[in-house]
Every structure is written in C-alpha cells, then in structure tokens.
C-alpha atoms as a PDB file:
ATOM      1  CA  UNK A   1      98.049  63.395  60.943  1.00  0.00           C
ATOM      2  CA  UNK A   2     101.372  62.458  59.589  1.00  0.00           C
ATOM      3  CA  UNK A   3     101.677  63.798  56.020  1.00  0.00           C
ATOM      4  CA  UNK A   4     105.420  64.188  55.391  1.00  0.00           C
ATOM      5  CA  UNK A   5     108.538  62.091  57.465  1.00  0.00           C
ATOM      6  CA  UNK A   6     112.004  63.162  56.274  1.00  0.00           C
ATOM      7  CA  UNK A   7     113.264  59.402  57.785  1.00  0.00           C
ATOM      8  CA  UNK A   8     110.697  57.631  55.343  1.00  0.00           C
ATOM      9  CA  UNK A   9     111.622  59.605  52.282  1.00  0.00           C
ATOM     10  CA  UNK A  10     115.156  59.609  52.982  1.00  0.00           C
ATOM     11  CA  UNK A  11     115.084  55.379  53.508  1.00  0.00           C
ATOM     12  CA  UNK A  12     112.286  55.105  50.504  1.00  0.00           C
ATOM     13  CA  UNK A  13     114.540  57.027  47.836  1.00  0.00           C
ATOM     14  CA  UNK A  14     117.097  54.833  47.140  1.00  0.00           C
ATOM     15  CA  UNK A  15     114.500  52.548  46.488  1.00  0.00           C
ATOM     16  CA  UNK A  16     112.027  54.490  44.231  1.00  0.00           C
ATOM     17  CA  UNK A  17     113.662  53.116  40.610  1.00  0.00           C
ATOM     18  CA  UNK A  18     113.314  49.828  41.641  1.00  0.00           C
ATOM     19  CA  UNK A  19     109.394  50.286  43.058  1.00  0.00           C
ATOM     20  CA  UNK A  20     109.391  51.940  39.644  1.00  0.00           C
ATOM     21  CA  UNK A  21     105.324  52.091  39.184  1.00  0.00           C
ATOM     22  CA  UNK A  22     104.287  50.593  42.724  1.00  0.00           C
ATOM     23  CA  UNK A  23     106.705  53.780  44.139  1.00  0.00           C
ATOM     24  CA  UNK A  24     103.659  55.994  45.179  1.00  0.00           C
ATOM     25  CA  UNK A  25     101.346  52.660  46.063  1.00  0.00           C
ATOM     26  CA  UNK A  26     104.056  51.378  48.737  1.00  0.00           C
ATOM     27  CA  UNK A  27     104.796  54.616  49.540  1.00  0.00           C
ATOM     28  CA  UNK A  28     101.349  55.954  50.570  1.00  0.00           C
ATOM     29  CA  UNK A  29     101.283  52.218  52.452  1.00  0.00           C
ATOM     30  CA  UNK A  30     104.120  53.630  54.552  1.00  0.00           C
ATOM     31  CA  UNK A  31     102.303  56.714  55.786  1.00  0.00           C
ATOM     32  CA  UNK A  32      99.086  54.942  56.410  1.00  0.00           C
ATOM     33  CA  UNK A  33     100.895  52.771  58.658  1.00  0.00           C
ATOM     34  CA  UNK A  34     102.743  55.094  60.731  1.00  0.00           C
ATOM     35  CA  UNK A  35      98.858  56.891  60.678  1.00  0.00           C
ATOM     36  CA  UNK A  36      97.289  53.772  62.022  1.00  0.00           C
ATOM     37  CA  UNK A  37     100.688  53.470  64.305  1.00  0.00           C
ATOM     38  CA  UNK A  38     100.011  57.030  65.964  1.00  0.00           C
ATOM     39  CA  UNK A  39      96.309  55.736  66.333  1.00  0.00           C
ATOM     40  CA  UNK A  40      96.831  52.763  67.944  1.00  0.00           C
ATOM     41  CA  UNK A  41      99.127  54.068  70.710  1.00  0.00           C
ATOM     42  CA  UNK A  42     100.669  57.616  70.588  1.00  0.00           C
ATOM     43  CA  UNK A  43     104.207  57.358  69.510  1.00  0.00           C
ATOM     44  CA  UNK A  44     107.277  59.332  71.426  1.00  0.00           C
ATOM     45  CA  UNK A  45     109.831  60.466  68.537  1.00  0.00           C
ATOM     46  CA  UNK A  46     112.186  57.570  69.051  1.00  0.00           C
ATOM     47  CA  UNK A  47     109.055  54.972  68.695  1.00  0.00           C
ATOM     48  CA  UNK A  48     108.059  56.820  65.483  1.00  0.00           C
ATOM     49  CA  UNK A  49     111.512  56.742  63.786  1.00  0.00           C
ATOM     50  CA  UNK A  50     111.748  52.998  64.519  1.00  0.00           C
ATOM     51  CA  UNK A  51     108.625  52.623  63.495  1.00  0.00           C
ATOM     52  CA  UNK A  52     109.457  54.678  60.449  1.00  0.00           C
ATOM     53  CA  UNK A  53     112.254  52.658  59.363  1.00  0.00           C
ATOM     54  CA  UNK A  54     110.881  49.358  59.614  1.00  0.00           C
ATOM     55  CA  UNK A  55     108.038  50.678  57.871  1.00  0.00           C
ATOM     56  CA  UNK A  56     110.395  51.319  54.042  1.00  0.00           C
ATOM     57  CA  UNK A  57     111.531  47.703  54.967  1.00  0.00           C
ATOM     58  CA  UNK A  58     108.888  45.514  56.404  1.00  0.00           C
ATOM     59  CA  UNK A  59     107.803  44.415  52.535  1.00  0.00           C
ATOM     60  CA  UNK A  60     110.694  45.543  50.533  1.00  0.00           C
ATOM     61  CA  UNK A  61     112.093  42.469  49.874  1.00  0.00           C
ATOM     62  CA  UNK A  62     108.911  41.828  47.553  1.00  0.00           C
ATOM     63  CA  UNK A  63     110.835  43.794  45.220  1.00  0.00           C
ATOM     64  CA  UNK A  64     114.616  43.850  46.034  1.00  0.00           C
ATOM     65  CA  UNK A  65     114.398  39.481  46.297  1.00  0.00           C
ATOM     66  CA  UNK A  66     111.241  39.336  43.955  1.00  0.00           C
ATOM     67  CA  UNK A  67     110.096  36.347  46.457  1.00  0.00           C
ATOM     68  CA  UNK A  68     106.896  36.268  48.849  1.00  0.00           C
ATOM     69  CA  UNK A  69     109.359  35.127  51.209  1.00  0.00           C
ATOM     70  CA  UNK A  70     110.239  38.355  52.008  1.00  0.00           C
ATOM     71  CA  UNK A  71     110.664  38.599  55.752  1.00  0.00           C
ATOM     72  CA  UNK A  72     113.970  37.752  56.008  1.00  0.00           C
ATOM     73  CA  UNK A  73     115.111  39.392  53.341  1.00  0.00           C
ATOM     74  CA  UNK A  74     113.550  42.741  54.277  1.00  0.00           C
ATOM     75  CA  UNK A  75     115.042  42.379  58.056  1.00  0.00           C
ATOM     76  CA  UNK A  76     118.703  42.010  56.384  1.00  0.00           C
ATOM     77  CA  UNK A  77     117.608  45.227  54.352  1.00  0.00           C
ATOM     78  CA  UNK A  78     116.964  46.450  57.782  1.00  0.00           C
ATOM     79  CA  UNK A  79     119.999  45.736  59.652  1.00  0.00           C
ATOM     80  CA  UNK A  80     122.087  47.168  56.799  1.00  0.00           C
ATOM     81  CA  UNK A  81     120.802  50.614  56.858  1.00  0.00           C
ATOM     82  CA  UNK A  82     120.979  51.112  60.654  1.00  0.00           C
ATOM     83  CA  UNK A  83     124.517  50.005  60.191  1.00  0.00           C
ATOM     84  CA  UNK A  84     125.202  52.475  57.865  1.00  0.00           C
ATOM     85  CA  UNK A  85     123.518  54.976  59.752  1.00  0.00           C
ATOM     86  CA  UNK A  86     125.547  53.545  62.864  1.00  0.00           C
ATOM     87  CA  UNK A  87     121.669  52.961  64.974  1.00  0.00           C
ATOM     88  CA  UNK A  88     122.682  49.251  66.099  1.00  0.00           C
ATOM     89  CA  UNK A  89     121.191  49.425  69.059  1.00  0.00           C
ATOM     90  CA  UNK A  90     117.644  49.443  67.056  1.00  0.00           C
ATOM     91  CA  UNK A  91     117.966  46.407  64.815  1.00  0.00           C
ATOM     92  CA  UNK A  92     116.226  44.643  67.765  1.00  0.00           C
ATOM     93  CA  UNK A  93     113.054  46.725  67.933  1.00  0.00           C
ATOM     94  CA  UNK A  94     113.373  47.356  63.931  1.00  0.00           C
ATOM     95  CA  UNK A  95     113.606  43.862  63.382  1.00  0.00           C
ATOM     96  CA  UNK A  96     111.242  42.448  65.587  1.00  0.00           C
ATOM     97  CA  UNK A  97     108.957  44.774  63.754  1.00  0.00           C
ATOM     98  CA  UNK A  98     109.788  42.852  60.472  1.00  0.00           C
ATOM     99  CA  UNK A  99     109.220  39.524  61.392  1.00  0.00           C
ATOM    100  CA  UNK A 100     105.982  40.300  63.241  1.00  0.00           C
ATOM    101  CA  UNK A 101     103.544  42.078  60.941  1.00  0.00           C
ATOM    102  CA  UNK A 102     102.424  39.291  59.120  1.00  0.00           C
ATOM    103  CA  UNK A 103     101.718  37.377  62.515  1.00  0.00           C
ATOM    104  CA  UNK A 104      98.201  36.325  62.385  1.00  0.00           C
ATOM    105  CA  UNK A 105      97.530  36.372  66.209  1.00  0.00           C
ATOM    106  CA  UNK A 106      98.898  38.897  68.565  1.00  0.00           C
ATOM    107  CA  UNK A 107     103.082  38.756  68.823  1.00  0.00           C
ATOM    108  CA  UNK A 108     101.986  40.501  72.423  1.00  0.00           C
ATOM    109  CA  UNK A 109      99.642  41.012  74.237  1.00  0.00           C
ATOM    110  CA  UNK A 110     101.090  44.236  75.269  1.00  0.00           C
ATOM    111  CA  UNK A 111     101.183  47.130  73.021  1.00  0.00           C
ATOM    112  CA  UNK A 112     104.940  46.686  71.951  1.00  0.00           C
ATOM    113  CA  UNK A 113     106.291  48.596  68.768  1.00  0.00           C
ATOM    114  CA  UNK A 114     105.699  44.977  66.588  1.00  0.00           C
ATOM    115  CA  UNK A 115     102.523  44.723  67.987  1.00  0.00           C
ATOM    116  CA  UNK A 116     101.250  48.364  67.383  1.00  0.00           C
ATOM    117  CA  UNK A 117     102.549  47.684  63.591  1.00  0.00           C
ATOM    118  CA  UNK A 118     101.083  44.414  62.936  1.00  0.00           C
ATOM    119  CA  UNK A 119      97.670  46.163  64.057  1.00  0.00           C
ATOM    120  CA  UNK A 120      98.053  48.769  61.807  1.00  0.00           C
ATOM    121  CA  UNK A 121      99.243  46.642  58.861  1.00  0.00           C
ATOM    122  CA  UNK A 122      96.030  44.457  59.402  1.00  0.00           C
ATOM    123  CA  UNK A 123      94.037  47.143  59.329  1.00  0.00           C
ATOM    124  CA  UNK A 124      95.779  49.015  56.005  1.00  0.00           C
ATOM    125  CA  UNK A 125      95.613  45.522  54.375  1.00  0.00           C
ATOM    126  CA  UNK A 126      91.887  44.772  54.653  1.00  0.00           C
ATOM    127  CA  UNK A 127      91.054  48.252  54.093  1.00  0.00           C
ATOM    128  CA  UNK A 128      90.076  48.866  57.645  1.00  0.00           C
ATOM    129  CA  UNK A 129      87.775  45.497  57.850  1.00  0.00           C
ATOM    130  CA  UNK A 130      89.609  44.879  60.813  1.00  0.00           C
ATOM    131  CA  UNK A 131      89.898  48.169  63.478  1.00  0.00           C
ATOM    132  CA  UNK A 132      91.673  46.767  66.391  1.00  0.00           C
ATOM    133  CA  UNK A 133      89.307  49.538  68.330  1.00  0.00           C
ATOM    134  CA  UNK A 134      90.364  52.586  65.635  1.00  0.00           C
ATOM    135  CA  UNK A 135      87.874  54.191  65.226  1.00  0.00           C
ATOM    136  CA  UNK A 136      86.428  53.834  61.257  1.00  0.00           C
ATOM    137  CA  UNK A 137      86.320  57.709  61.063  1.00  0.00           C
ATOM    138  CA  UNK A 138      89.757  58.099  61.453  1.00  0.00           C
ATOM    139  CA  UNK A 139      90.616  55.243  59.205  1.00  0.00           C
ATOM    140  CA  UNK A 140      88.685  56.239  56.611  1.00  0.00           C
ATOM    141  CA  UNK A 141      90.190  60.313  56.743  1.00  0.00           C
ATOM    142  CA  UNK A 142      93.641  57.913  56.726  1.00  0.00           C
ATOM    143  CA  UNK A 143      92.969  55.795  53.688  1.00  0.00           C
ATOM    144  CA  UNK A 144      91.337  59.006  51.936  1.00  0.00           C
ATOM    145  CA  UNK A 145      94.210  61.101  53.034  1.00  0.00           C
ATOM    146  CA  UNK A 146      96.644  58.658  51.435  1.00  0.00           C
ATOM    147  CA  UNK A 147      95.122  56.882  48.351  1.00  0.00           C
ATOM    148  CA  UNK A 148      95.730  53.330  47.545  1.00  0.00           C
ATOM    149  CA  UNK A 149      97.245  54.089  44.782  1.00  0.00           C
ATOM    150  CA  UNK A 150      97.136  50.404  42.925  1.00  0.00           C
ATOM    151  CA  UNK A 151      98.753  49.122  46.135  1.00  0.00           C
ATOM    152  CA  UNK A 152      96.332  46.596  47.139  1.00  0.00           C
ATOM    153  CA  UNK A 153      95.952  45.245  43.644  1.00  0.00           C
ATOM    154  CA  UNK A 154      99.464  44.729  43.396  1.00  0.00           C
ATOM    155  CA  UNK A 155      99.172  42.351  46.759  1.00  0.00           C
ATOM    156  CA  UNK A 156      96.240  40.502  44.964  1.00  0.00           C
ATOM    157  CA  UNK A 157      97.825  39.792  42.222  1.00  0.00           C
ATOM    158  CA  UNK A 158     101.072  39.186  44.048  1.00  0.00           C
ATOM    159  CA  UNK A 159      99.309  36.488  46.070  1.00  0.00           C
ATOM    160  CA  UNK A 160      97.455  35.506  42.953  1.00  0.00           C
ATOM    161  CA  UNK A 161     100.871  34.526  41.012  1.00  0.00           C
ATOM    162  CA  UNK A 162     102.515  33.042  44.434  1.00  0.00           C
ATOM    163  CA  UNK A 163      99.537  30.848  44.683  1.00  0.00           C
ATOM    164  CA  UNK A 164      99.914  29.475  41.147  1.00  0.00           C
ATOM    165  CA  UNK A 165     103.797  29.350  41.623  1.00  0.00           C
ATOM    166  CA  UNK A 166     103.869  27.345  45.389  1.00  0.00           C
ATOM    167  CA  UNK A 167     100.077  25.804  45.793  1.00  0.00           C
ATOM    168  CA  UNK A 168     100.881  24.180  48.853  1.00  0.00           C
ATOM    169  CA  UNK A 169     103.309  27.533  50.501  1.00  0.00           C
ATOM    170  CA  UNK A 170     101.571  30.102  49.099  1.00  0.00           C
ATOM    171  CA  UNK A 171     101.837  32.665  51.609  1.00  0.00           C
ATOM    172  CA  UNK A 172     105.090  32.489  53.488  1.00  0.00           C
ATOM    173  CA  UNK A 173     105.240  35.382  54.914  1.00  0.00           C
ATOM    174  CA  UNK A 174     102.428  34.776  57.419  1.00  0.00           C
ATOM    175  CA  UNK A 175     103.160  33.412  60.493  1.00  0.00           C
ATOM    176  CA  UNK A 176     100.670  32.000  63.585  1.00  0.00           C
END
C-alpha cells in the first residue's frame, strides 16, 4: 500500500488553495489511483513517478480552467511542470496518460502506463463497480484506506451542472 508519495505532494501543493475544499477529496483520488495502479500491474519506480505525475494533472484542469473540457488543459498543466523540472522525455508517457483515462474502451490492449490508469480511474470512479480483475478485497481496504472525502459528489454535481450548461456535450472529456 502506497500511503505517502513525496512526487504527489510536492506536484499537489501548489495547487491546494485553489482545490481549496475539494483539496483532501482530489487528493485521496490521487493515492487511490496509484493504489489501483500498483494493483493492476506492479509498477518499477520510473512507471510510478509517471504515473504519479499525471495523476495531480489528469483532472486538474476542472479547477485551474473551471471547464469539463479539461483534458487538454490538464496535459498543458502537464507538459509545463516536466519542463520545469527539465523530465521532457516523459511528456509522452505523462501525456498519453491524460488524454486516455476517460477513454471508454481500452486505449490498449496491452497493459501500457495509460491503460493501467484508465483501469484504475474506472474503477475509483464507480466505486469499484467495475474491477478490471482487482480483486474487491483489495479495493475495498483501498477506498477505506483513503476516504472519499466528498470527491465523488463533487463529480456528480460537476456533471450535474455541465449537463444543464451543454445538454447536447455534456461530458467532453470522455472519449470512445
């Protein structure tokens, strides 16, 4: 079990103002997906820090761009930091990792880095509904282990509002 990543909390702080009350809700998200990450396929260290840092970005843009287009904008979030932490040989993987995890079917049928996190995503977002062959034990120590913390009622009511805003493009984000 993952219960403390100096990359995610070193990405995440900048950030934590701006989360301002969804902070500890987006943040526990983080570490149940790097959880579910580890459980899907055991990560080497460079897998997990890539997976790590797309992890603070993948949704960011929710809050940075206030849009449920978000994608985009959280993959430029993305390619910023590694340049600042001079990693541009990741934004490929990183990225990739960004635009995937809202991909409804598989984005591989291997076990790539974007398709271990859009497993584990799916699985965080319906609260383990869907196990990609993890087993519900270990999901359920996961999700216990890091509380929702009014995450998941944030999304509904995020898609709630997007849905009233753009009827016929409510979701954006999601991709075939």
């Amino acid at each position: 079990m993952i219960k403390f990543s100096e990359t995610i909390e070193s990405v995440i702080k900048p950030y934590q103002g701006l989360l301002g009350k969804d902070f500890v809700g987006y943040r526990n998200h983080l570490y149940r997906l790097v959880n579910l990450c580890d459980a899907i396929k055991t990560l080497t260290d460079t897998e997990f820090e890539k997976i790590a840092i797309a992890s603070v970005f993948h949704d960011l843009a929710i809050w940075t761009d206030h849009t449920a287009d978000y994608v985009g904008p959280s993959e430029q979030l993305a390619k910023n930091y590694l340049k600042s932490i001079d990693f541009p040989e990741w934004e490929e993987d990183v990225c990739k990792i960004i635009r995937e995890h809202h991909k409804v079917t598989a984005c591989d049928p291997n076990l790539s880095l974007a398709e271990v996190f859009r497993r584990a995503d799916w699985i965080d977002v319906t609260l383990g509904f869907r196990t990609f062959g993890v087993p519900r034990k270990q999901i359920n120590w996961i999700l216990r282990e890091f509380p929702d913390a009014g995450f998941h009622p944030f999304l509904a009511q995020f898609i709630r509002s997007q849905a009233f805003k753009h009827p016929f493009n409510p979701l954006p984000m999601l991709k075939w």
